[in-house]
Protein backbone atom coordinates (compact mmCIF):
# COMPACT_ATOMS: atom_id res chain seq x y z
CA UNK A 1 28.27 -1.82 -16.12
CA UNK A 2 25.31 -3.13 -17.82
CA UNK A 3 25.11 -6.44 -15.66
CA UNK A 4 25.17 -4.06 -12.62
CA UNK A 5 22.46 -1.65 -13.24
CA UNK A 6 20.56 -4.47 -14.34
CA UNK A 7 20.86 -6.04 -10.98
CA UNK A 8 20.13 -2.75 -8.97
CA UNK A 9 17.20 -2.54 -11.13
CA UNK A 10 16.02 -6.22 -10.81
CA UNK A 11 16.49 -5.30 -6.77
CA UNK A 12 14.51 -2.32 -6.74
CA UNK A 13 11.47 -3.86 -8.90
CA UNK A 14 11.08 -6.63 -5.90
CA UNK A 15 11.41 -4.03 -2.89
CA UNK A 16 8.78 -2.09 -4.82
CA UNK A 17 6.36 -5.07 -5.77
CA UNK A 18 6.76 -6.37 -2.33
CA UNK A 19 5.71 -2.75 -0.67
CA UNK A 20 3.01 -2.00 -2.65
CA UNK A 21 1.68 -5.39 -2.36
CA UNK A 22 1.87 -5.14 1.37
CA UNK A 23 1.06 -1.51 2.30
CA UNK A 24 -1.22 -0.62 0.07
CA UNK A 25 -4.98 -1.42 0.40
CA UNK A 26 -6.81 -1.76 -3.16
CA UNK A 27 -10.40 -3.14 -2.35
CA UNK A 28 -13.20 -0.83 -2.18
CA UNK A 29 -14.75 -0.09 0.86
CA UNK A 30 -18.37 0.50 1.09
CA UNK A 31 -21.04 2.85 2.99
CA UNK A 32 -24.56 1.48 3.17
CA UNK A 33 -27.18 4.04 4.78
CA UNK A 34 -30.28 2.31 4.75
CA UNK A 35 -33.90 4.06 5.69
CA UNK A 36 -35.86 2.53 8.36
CA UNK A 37 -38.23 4.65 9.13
CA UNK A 38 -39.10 8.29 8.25
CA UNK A 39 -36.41 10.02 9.63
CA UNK A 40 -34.29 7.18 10.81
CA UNK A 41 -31.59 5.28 9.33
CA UNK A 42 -29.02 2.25 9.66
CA UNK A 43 -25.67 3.04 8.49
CA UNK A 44 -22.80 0.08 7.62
CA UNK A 45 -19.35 1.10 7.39
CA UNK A 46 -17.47 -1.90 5.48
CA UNK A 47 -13.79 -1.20 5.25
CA UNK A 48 -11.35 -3.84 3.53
CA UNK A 49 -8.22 -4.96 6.32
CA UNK A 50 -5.22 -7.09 5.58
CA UNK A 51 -4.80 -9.21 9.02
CA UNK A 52 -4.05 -6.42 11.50
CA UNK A 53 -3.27 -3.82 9.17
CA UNK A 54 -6.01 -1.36 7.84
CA UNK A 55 -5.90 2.04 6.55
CA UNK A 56 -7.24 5.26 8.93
CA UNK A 57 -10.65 5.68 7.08
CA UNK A 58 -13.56 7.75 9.03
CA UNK A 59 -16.63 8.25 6.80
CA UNK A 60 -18.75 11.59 8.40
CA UNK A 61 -22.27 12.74 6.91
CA UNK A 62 -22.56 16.84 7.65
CA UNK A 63 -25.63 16.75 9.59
CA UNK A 64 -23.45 14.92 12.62
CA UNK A 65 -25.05 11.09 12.00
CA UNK A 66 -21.80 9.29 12.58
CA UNK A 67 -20.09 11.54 15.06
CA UNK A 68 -21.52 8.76 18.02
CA UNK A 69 -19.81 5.58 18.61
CA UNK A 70 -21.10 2.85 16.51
CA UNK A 71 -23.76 0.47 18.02
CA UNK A 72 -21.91 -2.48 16.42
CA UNK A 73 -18.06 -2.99 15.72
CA UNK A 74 -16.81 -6.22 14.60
CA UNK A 75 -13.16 -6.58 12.92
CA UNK A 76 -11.99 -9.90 11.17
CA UNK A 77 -8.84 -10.73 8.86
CA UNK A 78 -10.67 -9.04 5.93
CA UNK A 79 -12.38 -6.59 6.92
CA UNK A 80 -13.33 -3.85 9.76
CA UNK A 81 -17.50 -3.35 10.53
CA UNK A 82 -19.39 -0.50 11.84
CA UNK A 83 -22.83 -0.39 12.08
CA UNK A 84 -25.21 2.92 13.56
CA UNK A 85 -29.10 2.16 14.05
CA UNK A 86 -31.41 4.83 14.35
CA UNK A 87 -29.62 7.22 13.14
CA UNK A 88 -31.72 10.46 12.78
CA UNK A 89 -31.94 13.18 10.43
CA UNK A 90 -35.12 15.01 11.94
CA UNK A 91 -33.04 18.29 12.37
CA UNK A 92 -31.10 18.27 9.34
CA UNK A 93 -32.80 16.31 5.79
CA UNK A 94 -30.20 13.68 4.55
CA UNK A 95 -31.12 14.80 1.26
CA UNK A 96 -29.43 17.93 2.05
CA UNK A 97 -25.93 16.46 3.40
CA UNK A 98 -22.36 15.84 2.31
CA UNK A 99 -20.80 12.45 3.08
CA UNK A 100 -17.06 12.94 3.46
CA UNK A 101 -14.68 9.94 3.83
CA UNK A 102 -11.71 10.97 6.28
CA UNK A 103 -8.28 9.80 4.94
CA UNK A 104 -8.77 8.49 1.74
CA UNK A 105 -7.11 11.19 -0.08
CA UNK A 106 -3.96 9.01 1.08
CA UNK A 107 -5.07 5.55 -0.17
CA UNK A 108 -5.83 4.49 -3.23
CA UNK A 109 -9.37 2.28 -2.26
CA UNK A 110 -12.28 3.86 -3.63
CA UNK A 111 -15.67 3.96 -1.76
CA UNK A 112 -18.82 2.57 -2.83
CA UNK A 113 -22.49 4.84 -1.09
CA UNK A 114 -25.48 2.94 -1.36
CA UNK A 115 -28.51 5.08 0.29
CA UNK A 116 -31.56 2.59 -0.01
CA UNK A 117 -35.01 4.26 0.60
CA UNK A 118 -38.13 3.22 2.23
CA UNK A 119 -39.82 3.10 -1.10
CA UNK A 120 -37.08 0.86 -2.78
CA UNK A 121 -35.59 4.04 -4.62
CA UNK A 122 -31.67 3.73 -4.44
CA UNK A 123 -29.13 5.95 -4.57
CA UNK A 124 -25.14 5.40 -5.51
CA UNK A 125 -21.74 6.90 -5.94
CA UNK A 126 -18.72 6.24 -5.83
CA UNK A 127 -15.61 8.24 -3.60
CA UNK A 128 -12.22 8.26 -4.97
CA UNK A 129 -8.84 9.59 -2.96
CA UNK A 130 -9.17 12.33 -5.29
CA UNK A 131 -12.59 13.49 -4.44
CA UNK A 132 -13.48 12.34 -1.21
CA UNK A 133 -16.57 13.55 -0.42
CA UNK A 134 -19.82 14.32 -2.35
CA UNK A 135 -23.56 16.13 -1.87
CA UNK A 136 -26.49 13.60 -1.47
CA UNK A 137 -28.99 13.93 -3.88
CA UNK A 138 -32.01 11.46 -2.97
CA UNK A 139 -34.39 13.03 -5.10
CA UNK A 140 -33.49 11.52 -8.60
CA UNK A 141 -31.73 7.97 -8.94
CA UNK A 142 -28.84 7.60 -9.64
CA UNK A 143 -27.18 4.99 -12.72
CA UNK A 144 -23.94 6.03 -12.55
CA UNK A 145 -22.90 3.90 -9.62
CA UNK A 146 -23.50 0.95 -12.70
CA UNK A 147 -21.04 2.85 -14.63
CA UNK A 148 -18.59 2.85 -12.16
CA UNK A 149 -18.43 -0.59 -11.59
CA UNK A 150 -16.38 -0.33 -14.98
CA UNK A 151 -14.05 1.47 -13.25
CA UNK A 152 -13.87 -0.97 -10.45
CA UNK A 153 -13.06 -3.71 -12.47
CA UNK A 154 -10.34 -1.28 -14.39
CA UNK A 155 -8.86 -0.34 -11.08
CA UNK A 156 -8.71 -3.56 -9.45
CA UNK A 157 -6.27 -5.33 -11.75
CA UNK A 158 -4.34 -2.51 -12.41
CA UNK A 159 -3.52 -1.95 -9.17
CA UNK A 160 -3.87 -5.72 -8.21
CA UNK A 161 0.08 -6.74 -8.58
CA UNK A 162 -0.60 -10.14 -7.84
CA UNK A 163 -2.82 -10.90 -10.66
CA UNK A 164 -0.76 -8.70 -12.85
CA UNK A 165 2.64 -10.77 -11.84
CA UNK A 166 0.71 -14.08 -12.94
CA UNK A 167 -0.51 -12.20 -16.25
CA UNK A 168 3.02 -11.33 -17.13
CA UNK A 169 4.47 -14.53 -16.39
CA UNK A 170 2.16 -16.20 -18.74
CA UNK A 171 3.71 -13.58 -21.56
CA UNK A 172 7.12 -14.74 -20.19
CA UNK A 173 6.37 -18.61 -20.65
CA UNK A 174 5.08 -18.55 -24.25
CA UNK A 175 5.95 -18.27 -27.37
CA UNK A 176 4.13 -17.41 -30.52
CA UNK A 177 1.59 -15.06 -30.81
CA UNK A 178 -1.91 -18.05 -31.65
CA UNK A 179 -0.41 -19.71 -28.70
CA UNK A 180 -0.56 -16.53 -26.49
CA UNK A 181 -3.92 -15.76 -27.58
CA UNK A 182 -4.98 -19.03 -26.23
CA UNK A 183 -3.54 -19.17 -23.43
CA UNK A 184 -4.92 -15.55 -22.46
CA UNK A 185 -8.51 -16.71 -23.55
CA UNK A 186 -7.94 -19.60 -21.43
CA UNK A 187 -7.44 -17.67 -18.34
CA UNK A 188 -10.33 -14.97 -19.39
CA UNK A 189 -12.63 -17.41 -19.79
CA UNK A 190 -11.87 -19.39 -16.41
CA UNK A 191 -11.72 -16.13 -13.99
CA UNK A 192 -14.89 -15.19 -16.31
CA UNK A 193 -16.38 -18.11 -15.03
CA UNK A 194 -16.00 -18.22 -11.40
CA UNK A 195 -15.99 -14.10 -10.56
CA UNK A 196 -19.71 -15.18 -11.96
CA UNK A 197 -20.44 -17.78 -9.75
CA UNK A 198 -19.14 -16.47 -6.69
CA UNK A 199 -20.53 -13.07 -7.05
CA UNK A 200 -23.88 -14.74 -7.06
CA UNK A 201 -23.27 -16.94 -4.43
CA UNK A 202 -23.70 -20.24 -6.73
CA UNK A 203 -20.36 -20.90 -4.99
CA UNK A 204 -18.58 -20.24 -1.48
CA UNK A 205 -14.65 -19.98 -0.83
CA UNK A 206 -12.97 -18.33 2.11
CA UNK A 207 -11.53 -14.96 0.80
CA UNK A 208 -7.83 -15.61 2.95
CA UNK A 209 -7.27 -18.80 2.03
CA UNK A 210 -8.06 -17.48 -2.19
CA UNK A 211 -5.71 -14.80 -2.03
CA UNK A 212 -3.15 -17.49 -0.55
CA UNK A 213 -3.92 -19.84 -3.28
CA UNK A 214 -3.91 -17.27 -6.11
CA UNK A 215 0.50 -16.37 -4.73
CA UNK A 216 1.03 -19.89 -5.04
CA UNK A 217 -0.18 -19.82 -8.26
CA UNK A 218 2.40 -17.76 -9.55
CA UNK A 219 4.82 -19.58 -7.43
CA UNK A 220 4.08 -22.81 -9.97
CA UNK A 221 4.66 -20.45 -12.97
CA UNK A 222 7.79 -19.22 -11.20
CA UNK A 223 8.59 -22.82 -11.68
CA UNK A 224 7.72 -23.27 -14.97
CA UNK A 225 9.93 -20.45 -16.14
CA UNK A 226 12.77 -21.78 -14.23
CA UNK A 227 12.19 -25.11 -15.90
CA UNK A 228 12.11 -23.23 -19.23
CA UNK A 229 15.23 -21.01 -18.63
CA UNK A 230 17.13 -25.07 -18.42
CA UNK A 231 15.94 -26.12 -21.61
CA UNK A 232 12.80 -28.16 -20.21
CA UNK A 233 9.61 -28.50 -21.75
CA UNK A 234 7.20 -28.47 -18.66
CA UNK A 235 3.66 -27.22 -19.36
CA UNK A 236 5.22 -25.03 -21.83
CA UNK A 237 5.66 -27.87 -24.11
CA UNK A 238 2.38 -29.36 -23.74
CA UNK A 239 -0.89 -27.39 -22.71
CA UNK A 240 0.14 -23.96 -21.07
CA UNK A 241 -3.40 -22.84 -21.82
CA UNK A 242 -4.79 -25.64 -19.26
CA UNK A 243 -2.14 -24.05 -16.83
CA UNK A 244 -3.53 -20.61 -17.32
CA UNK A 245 -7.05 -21.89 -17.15
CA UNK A 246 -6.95 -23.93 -13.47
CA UNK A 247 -5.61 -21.21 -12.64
CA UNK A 248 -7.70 -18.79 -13.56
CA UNK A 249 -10.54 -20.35 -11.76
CA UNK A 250 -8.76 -19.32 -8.62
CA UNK A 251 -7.92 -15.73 -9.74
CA UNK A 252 -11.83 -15.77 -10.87
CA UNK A 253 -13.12 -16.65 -7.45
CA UNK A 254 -10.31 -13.41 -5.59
CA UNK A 255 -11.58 -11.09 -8.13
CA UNK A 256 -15.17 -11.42 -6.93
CA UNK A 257 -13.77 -10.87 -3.48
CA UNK A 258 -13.42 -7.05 -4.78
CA UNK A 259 -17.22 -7.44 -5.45
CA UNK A 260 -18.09 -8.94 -2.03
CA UNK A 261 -16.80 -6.23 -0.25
CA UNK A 262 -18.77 -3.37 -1.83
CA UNK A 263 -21.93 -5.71 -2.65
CA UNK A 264 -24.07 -6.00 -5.83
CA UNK A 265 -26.79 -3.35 -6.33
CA UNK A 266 -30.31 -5.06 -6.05
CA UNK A 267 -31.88 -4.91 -9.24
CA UNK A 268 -28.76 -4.15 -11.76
CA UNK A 269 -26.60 -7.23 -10.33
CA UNK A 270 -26.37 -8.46 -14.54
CA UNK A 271 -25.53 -5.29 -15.62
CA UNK A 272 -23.18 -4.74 -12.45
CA UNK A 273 -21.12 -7.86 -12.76
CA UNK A 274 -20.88 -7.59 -16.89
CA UNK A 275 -19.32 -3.90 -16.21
CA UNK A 276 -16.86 -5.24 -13.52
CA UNK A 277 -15.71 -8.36 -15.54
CA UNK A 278 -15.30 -5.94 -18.84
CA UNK A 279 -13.53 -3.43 -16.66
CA UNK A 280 -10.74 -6.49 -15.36
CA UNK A 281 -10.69 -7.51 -19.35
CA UNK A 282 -9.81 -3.63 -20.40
CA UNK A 283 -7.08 -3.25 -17.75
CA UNK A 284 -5.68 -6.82 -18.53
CA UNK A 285 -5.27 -6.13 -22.13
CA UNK A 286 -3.78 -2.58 -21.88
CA UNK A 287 -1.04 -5.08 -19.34
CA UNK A 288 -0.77 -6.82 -21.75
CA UNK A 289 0.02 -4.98 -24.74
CA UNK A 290 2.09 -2.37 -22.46
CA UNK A 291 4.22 -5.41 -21.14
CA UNK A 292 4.79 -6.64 -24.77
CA UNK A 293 5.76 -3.45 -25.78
CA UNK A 294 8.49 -3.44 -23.11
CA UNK A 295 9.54 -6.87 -23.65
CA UNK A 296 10.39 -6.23 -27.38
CA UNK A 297 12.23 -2.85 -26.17
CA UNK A 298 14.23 -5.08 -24.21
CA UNK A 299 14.90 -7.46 -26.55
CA UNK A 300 16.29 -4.90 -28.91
CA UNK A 301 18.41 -2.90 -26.68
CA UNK A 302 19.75 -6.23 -24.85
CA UNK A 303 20.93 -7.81 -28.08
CA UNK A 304 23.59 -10.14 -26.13
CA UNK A 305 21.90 -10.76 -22.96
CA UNK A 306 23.52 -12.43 -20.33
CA UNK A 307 23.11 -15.68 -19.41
CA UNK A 308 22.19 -15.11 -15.41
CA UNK A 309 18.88 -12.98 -16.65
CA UNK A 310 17.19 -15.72 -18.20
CA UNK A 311 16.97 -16.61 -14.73
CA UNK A 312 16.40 -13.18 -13.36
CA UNK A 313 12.75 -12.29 -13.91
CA UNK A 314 11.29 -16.14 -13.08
CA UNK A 315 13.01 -15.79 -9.30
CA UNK A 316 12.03 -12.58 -9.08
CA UNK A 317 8.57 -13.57 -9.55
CA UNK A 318 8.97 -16.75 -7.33
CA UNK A 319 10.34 -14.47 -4.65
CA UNK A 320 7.44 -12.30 -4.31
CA UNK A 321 4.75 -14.78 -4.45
CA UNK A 322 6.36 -16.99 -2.21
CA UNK A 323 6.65 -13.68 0.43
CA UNK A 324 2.68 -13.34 -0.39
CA UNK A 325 2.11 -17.16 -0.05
CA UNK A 326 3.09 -17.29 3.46
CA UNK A 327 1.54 -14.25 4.73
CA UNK A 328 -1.65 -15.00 3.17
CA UNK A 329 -1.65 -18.49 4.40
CA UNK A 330 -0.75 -17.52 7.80
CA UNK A 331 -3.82 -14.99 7.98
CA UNK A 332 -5.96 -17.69 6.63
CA UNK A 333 -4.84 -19.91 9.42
CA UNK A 334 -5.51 -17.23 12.15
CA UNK A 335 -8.51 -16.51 10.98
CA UNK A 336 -10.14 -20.10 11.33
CA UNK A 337 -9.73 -23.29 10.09
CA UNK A 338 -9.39 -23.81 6.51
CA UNK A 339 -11.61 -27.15 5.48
């Protein structure tokens, strides 16, 4: 009875990783309203898209800005652009408006505003599905968009299954608690590295063919717990931290793709980037103690385990970043070509 509710369960954790992997859109989206002149404005509408899939988002101000077509629409594999120039606010201060963003009460993507003033003076917030829509205030600058980078960063692994799936099969493939530590640092240190470099452009990579590269990723440490479960040494014997920390780099460089889509603020990018980076650490540790907690639960209640589950958990890993390899891949391919 136990075998069997331990495969309906092992069945239902891959339909759900798989759907919420593929319908559910995690990068923030971004709303730039920049001043041009004293009562006009240009307004970008960056929205995050999977291939052809994107979520229904409208952003509206209250004094009517956006309610014309946009003057520029351009839509790639990862992401949807709107752009509105000379956009007026002569009849109605934008100092005095709400900016609403249509639909996102049913995502979970959260919304970066950036209102840039002729005089330099910015202005930031951030919308969540929760509270969708907010009153400009232009008169005092705001800090707490810095803040909320934090939350970003907590967000965006949490909520990033891919990333998480490679985090937990690095739990899964060692043993002993120094050995973990290293191997954790290892892959800290490497995303550390290049979210760094590729959020300041010291470095270029094609988002697609990242996220591609980051599911087959876990498809090698799908392997290596396979290799494990038969009694093979692998990387597991040798240097699992090196394992962790190649591949880190590549999780380092998709992690700053949550950055390019919402932009750095001019002026705070240190401070910006060190909140983000801390905010992926927080959420990667509370993983990571909340998985071991649930692997020693396991361990006590499934005393005599059988022998098909050693095997269990690595394919059903393999199986979902294998599903995510091949999409990604395929998107990369349609959206150029990949040298």
């Amino acid at each position: 009875m136990i075998r069997n509710a331990l495969r309906v369960m092992l069945g239902l954790l891959i339909g759900c990783i798989t759907s919420l992997a593929s319908a559910h859109e995690i990068r923030p989206a971004l709303l730039q309203i920049t001043q041009k002149d004293a009562h006009l404005y240009e307004i970008l509408w960056k929205q995050p898209v999977n291939g052809e899939v994107a979520v229904h988002l409208e952003p509206r101000l209250s004094g009517g800005g956006l309610s014309a077509a946009p003057d520029i629409v351009s839509v790639s594999p990862s992401f949807a652009l709107k752009i509105w120039k000379g956009v007026s606010d002569a009849q109605l201060p934008l100092d005095a408006q709400t900016v609403t963003v249509d639909g996102l009460q049913r995502t979970i993507t959260d919304v970066l505003v950036n209102v840039t003033l002729l005089n330099g003076r910015s202005t930031q917030l951030v919308l969540k599905p929760q509270h969708n829509t907010s009153r400009l205030d232009l008169q005092t600058p705001h800090a707490v968009a810095l803040l909320a980078y934090l939350s970003l960063g907590i967000e965006h692994i949490l909520t990033g299954v891919d990333h998480l799936l490679f985090v937990l099969g690095l739990l899964l493939l060692v043993k002993g608690a120094w050995a973990l530590v290293r191997t954790i640092s290892a892959f800290t240190a490497a995303h550390s590295v290049t979210l760094a470099a590729t959020a300041l452009g010291w470095i270029h990579v094609r988002p697609a063919l990242i996220e591609a590269l980051v599911a087959l990723s876990i498809v090698v440490l799908a392997v290596e717990l396979v290799r494990q479960a038969h009694g093979e040494r692998g990387w597991r014997g040798h240097r699992p931290w090196l394992l962790a920390f190649l591949f880190g780099l590549l999780h380092g460089c998709a992690f700053a793709g949550a950055l390019a889509e919402v932009g750095l603020p001019s002026g705070q990018i240190p401070g910006a980037l060190l909140l983000f980076n801390l905010g992926v650490e927080a959420g990667q540790l509370l993983f990571v103690a909340l998985a071991c907690a649930v692997l020693w639960l396991v361990s006590r209640v499934l005393s005599a385990r059988p022998s098909w589950l050693r095997f269990a958990t690595p394919y059903a890993i393999g199986t979902c970043a294998a599903y995510w390899f091949v999409e990604r891949f395929l998107s990369a391919i349609h959206s150029g070509p990949i040298s």
